[in-house]
Each structure stands twice: as structure tokens, then as C-alpha cells.
PDB file of N, CA and C in Angstrom:
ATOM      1  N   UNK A   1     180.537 129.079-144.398  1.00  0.00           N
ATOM      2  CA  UNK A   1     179.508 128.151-144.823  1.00  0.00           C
ATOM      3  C   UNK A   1     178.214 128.929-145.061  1.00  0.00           C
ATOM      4  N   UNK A   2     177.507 128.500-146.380  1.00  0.00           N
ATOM      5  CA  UNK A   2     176.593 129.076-146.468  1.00  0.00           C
ATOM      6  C   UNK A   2     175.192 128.830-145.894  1.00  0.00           C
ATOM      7  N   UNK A   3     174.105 129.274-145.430  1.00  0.00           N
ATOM      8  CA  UNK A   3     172.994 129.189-144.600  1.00  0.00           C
ATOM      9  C   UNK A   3     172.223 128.868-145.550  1.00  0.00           C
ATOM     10  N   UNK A   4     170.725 127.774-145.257  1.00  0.00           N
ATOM     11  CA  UNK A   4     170.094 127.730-146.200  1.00  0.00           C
ATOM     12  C   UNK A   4     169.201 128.298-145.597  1.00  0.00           C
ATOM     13  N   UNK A   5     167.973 129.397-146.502  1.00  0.00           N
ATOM     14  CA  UNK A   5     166.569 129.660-145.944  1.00  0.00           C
ATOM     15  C   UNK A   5     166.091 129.467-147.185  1.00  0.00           C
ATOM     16  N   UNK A   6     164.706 129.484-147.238  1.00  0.00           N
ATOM     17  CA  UNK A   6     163.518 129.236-148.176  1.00  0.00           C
ATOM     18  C   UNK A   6     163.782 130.472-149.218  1.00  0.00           C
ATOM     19  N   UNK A   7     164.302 131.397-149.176  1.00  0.00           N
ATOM     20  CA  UNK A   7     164.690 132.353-150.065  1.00  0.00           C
ATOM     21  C   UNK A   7     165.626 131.391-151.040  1.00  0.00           C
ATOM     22  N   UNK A   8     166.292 131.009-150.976  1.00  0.00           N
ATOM     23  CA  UNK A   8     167.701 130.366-151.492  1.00  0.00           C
ATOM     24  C   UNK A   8     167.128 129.316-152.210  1.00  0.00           C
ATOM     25  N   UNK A   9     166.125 128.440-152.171  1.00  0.00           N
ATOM     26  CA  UNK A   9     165.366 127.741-152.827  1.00  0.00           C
ATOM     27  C   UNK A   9     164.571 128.268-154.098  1.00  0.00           C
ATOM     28  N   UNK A  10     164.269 129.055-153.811  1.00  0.00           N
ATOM     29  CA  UNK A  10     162.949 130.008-154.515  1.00  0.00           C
ATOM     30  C   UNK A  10     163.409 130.257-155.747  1.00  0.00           C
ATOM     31  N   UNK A  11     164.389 130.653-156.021  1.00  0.00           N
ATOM     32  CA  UNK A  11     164.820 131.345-157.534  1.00  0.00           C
ATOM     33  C   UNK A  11     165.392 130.104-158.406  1.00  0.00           C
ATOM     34  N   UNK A  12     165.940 128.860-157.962  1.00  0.00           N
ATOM     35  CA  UNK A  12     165.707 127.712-159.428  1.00  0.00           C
ATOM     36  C   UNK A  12     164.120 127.630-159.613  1.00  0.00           C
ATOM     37  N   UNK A  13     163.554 127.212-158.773  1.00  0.00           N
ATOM     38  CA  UNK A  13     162.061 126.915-158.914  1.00  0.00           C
ATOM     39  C   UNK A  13     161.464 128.027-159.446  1.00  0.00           C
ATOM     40  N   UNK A  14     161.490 129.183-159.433  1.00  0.00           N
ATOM     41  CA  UNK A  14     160.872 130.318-159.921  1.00  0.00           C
ATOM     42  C   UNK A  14     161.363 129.979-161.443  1.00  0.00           C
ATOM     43  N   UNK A  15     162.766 130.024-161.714  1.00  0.00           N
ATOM     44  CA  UNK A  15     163.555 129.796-163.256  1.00  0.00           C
ATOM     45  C   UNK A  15     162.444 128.774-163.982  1.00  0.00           C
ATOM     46  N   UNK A  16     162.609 127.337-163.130  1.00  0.00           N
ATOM     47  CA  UNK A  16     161.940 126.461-163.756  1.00  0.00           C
ATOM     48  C   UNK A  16     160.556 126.526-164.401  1.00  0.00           C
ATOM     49  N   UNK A  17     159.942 127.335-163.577  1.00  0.00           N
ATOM     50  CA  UNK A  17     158.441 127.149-163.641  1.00  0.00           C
ATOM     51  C   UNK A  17     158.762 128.604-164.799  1.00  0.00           C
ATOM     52  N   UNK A  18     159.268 129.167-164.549  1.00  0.00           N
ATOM     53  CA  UNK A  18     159.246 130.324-165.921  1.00  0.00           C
ATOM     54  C   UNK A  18     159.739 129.883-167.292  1.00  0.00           C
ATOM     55  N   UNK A  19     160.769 128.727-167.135  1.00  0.00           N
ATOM     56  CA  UNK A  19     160.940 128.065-168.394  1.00  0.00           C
ATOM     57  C   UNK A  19     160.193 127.467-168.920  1.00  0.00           C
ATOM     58  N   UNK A  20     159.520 126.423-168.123  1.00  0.00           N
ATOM     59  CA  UNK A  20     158.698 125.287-168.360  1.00  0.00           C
ATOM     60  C   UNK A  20     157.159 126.404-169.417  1.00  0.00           C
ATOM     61  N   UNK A  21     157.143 127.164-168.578  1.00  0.00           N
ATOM     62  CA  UNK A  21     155.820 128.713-169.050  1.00  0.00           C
ATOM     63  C   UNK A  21     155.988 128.445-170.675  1.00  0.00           C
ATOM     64  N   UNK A  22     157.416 128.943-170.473  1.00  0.00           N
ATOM     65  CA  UNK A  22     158.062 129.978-171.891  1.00  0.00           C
ATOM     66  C   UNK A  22     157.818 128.689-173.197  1.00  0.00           C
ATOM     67  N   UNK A  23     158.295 127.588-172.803  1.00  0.00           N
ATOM     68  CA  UNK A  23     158.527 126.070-173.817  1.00  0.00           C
ATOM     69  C   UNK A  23     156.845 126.002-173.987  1.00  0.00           C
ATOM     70  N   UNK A  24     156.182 125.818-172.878  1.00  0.00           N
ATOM     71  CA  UNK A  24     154.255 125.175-173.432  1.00  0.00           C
ATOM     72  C   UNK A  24     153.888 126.403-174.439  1.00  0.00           C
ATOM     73  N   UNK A  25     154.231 127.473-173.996  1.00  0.00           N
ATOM     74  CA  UNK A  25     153.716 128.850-174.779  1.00  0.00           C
ATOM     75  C   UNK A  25     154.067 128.894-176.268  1.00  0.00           C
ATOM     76  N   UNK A  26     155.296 128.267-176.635  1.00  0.00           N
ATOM     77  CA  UNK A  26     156.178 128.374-177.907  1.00  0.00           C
ATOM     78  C   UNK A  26     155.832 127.200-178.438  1.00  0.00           C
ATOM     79  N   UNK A  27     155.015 126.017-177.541  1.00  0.00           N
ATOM     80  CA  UNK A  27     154.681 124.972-177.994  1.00  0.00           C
ATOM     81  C   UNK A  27     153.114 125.290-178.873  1.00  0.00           C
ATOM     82  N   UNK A  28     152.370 125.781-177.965  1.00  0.00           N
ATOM     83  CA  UNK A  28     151.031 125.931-178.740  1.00  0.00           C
ATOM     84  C   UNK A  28     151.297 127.276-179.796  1.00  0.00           C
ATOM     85  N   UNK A  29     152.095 128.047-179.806  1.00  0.00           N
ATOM     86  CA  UNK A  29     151.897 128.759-181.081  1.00  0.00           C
ATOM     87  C   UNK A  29     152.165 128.024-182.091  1.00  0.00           C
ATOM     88  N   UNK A  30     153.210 127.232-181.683  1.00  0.00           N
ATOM     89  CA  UNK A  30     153.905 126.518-183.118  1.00  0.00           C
ATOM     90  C   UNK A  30     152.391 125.801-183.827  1.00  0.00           C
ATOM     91  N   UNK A  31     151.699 125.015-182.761  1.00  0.00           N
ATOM     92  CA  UNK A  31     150.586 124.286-183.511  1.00  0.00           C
ATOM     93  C   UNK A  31     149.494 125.424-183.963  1.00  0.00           C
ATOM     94  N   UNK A  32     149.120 126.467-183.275  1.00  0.00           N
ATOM     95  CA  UNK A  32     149.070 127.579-183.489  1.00  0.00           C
ATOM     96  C   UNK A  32     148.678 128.047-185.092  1.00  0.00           C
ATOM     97  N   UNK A  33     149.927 127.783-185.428  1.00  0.00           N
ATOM     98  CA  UNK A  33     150.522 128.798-186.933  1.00  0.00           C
ATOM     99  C   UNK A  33     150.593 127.399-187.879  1.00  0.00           C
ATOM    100  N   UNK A  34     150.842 126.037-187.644  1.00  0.00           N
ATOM    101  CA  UNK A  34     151.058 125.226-188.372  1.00  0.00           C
ATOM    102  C   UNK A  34     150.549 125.058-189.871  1.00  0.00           C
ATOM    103  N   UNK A  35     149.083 125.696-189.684  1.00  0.00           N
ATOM    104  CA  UNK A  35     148.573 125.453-190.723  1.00  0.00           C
ATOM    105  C   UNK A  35     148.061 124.397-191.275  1.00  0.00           C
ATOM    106  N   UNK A  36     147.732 124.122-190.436  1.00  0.00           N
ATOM    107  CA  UNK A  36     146.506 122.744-191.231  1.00  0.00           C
ATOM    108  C   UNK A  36     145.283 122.933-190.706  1.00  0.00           C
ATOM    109  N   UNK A  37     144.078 122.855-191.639  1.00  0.00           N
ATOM    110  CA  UNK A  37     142.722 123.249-190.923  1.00  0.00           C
ATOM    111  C   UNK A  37     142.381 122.284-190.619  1.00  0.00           C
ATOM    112  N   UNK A  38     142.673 121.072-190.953  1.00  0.00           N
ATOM    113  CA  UNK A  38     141.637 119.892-191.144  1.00  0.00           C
ATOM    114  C   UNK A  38     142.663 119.072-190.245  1.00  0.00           C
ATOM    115  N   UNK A  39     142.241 118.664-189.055  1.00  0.00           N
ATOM    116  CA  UNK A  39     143.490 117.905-187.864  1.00  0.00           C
ATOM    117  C   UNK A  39     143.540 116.154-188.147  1.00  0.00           C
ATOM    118  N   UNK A  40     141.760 115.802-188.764  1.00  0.00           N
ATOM    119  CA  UNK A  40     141.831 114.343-189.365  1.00  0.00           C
ATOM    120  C   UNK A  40     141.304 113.644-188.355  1.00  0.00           C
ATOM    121  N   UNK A  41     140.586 112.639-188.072  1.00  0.00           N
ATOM    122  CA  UNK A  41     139.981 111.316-187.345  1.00  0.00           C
ATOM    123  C   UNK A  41     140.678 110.464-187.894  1.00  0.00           C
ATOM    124  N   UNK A  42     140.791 109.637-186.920  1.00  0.00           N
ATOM    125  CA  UNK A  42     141.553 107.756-186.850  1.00  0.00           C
ATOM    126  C   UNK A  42     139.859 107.420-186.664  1.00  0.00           C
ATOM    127  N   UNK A  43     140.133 106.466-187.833  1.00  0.00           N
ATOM    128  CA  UNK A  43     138.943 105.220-188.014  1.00  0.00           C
ATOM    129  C   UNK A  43     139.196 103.684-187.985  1.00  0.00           C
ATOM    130  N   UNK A  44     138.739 103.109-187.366  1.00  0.00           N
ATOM    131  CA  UNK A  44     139.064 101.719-187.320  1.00  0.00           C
ATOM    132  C   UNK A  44     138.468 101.013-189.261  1.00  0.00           C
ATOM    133  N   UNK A  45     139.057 100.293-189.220  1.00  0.00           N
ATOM    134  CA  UNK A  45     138.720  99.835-190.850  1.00  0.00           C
ATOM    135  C   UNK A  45     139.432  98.293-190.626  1.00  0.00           C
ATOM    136  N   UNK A  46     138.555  96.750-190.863  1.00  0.00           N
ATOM    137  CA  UNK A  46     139.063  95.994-191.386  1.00  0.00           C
ATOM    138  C   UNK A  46     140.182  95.799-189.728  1.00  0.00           C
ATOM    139  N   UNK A  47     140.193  96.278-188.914  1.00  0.00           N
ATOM    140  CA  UNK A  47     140.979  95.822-187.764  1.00  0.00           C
ATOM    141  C   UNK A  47     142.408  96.556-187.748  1.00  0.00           C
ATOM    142  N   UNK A  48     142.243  97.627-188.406  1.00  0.00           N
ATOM    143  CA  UNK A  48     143.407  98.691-188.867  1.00  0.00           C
ATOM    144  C   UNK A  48     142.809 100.383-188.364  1.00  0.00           C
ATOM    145  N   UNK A  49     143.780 100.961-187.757  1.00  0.00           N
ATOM    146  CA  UNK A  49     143.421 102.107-187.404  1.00  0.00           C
ATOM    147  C   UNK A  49     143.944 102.816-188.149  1.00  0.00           C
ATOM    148  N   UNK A  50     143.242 103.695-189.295  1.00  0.00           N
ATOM    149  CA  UNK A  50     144.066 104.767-190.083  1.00  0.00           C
ATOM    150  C   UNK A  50     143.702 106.204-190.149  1.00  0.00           C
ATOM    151  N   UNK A  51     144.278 107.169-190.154  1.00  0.00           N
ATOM    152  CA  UNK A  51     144.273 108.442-189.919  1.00  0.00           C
ATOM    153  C   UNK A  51     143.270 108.735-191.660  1.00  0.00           C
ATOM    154  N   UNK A  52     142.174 109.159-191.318  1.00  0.00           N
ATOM    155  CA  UNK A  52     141.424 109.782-192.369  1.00  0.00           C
ATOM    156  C   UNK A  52     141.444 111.444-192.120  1.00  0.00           C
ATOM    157  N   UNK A  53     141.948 111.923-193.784  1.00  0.00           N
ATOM    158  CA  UNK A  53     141.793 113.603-193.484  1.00  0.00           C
ATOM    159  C   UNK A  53     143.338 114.115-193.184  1.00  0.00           C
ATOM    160  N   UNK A  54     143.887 114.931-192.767  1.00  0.00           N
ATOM    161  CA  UNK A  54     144.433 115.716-192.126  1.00  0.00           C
ATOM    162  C   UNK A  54     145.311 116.278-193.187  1.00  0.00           C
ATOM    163  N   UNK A  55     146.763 116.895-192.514  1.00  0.00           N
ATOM    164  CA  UNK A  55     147.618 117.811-193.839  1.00  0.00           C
ATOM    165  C   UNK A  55     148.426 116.719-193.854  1.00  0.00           C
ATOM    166  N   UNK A  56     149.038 115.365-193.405  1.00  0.00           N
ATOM    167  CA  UNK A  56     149.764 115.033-193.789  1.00  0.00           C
ATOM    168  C   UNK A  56     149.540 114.118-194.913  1.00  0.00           C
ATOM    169  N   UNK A  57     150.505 114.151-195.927  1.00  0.00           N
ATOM    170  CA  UNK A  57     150.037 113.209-197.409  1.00  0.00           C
ATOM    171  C   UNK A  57     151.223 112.282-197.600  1.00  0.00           C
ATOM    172  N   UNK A  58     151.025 111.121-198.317  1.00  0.00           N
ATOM    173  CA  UNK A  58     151.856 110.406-198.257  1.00  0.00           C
ATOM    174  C   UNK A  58     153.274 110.696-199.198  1.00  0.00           C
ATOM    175  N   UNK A  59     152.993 112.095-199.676  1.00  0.00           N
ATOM    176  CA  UNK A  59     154.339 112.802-200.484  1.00  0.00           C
ATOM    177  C   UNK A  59     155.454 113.161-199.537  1.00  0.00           C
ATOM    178  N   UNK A  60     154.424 113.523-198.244  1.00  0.00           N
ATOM    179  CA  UNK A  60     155.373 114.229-197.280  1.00  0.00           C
ATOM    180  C   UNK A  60     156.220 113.337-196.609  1.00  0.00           C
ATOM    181  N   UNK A  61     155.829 111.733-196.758  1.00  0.00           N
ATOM    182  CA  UNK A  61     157.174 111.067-195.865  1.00  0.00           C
ATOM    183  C   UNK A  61     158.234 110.605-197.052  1.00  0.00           C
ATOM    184  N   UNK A  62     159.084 110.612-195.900  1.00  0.00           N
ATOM    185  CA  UNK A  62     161.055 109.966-197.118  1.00  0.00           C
ATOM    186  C   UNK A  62     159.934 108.729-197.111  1.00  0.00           C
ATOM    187  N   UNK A  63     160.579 107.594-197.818  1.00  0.00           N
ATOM    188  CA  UNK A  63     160.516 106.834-197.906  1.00  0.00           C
ATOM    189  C   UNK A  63     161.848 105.571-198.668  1.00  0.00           C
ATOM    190  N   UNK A  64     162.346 104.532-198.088  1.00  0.00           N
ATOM    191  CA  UNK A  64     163.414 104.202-198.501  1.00  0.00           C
ATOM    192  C   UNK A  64     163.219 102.506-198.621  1.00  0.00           C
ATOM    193  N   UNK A  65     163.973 102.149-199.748  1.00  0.00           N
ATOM    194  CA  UNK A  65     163.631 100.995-199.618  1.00  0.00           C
ATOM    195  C   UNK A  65     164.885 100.027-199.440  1.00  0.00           C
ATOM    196  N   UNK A  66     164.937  99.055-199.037  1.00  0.00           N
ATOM    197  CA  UNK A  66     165.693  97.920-197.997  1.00  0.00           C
ATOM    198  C   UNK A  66     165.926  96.433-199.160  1.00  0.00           C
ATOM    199  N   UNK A  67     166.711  96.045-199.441  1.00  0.00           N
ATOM    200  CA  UNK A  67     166.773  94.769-199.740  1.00  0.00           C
ATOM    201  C   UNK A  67     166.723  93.854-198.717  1.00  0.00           C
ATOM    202  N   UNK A  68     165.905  92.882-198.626  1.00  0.00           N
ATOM    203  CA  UNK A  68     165.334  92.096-198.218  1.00  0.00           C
ATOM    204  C   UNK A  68     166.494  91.308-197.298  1.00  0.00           C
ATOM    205  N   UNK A  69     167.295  90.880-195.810  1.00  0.00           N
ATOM    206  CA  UNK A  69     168.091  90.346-195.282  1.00  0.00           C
ATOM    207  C   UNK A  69     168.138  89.127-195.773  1.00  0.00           C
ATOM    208  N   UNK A  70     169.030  88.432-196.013  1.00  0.00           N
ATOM    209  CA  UNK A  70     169.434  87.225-195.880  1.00  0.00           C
ATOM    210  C   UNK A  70     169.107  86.628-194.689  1.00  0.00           C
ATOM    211  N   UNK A  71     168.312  85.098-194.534  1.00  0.00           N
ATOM    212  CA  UNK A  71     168.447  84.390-193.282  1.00  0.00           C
ATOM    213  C   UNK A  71     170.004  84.227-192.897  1.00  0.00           C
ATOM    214  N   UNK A  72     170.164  84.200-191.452  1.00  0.00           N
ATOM    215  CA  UNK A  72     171.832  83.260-191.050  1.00  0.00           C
ATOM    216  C   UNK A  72     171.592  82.168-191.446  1.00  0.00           C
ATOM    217  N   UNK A  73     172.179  81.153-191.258  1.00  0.00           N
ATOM    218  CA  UNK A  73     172.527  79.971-191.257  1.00  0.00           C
ATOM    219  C   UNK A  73     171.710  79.447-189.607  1.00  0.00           C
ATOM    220  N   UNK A  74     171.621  78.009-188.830  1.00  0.00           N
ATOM    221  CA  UNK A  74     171.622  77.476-187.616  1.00  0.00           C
ATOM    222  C   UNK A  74     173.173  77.861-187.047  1.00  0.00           C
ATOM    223  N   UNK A  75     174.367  77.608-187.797  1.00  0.00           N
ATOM    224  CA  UNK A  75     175.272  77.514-187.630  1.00  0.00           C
ATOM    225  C   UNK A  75     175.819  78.689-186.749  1.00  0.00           C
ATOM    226  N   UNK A  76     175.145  79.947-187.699  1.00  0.00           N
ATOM    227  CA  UNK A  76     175.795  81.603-187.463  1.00  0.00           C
ATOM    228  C   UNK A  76     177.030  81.818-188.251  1.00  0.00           C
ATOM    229  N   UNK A  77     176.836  81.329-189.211  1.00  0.00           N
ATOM    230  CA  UNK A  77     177.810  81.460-190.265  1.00  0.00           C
ATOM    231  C   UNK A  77     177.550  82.215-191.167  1.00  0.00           C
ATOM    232  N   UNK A  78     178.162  83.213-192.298  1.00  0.00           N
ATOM    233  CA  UNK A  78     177.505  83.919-193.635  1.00  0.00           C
ATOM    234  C   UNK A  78     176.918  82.701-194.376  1.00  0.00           C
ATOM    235  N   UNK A  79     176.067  82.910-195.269  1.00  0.00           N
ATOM    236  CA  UNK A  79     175.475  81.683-195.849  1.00  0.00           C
ATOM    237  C   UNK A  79     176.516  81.665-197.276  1.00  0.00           C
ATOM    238  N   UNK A  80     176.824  80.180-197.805  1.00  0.00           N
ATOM    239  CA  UNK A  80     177.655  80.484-198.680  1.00  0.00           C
ATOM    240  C   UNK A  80     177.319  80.860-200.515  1.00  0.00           C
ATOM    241  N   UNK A  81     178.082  81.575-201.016  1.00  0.00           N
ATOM    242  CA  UNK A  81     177.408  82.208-202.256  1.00  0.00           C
ATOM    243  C   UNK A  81     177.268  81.258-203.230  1.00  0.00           C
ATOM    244  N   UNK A  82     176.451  81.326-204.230  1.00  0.00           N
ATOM    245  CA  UNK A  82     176.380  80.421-205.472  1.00  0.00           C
ATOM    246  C   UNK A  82     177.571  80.725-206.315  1.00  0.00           C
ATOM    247  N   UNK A  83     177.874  79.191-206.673  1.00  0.00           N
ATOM    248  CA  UNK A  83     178.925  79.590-208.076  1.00  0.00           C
ATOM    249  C   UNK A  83     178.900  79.696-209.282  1.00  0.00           C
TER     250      UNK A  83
END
């Protein structure tokens, strides 16, 4: 059976806290290098909060569009088609 002492503890927690290091470190370079100078203000407008400024443009999102759902029925039935 193995003995526990405070040694035997020490080295996940050492791992962890050296990982956790390594991830924040790789985190701020990334923003770092990103490349955008201009980070942008949120302005309230009209009771709407919108991001004024920054690198993102509205080219940069997908965008997809949806045909509109059909209501169900009360019933929970498909609704029936025209003839």
C-alpha cells in the first residue's frame, strides 16, 4: 500500500498550475498578434447596445437565411396543404 505525504500531492498541482500558466500565456499572445488596432466601444442608441468601431464587419459573419416555420395546429397535427 502506498503512503501518502505532501510530496505525492505536489506534482498534479505543480502540472496544473504550469498548464493553466502555459493556456493564459498562449491566450494573450493570440490577442496579442490579432491585429486589430481599433478594439471599438458599445454605445447605447435608441435602447439598443451596439458595438461602434472595431475589426469586426458585417462581411465577416456567415449569414443564413431560414424560411419562416409554419404555426402547428391546437390539435398538434401537420397543418393541412392547399389543393
Amino acid at each position: 500500500m502506498r503512503r501518502l505525504s505532501p510530496a505525492s500531492g505536489a506534482v498534479p498541482l505543480v502540472t496544473g498550475i504550469v498548464a493553466a500558466a502555459a493556456l493564459s500565456g498562449a491566450a494573450v499572445v493570440a490577442v496579442l498578434r490579432s491585429g486589430c488596432d481599433d478594439p471599438g466601444v458599445y454605445e447605447a442608441r435608441d435602447g439598443v447596445v451596439e458595438l461602434i468601431g472595431g475589426c469586426l464587419h458585417p462581411d465577416d459573419l456567415p449569414v443564413t437565411t431560414r424560411d419562416p416555420e409554419q404555426p402547428m395546429p391546437l390539435g398538434g397535427t401537420e397543418p393541412a396543404q392547399a389543393r
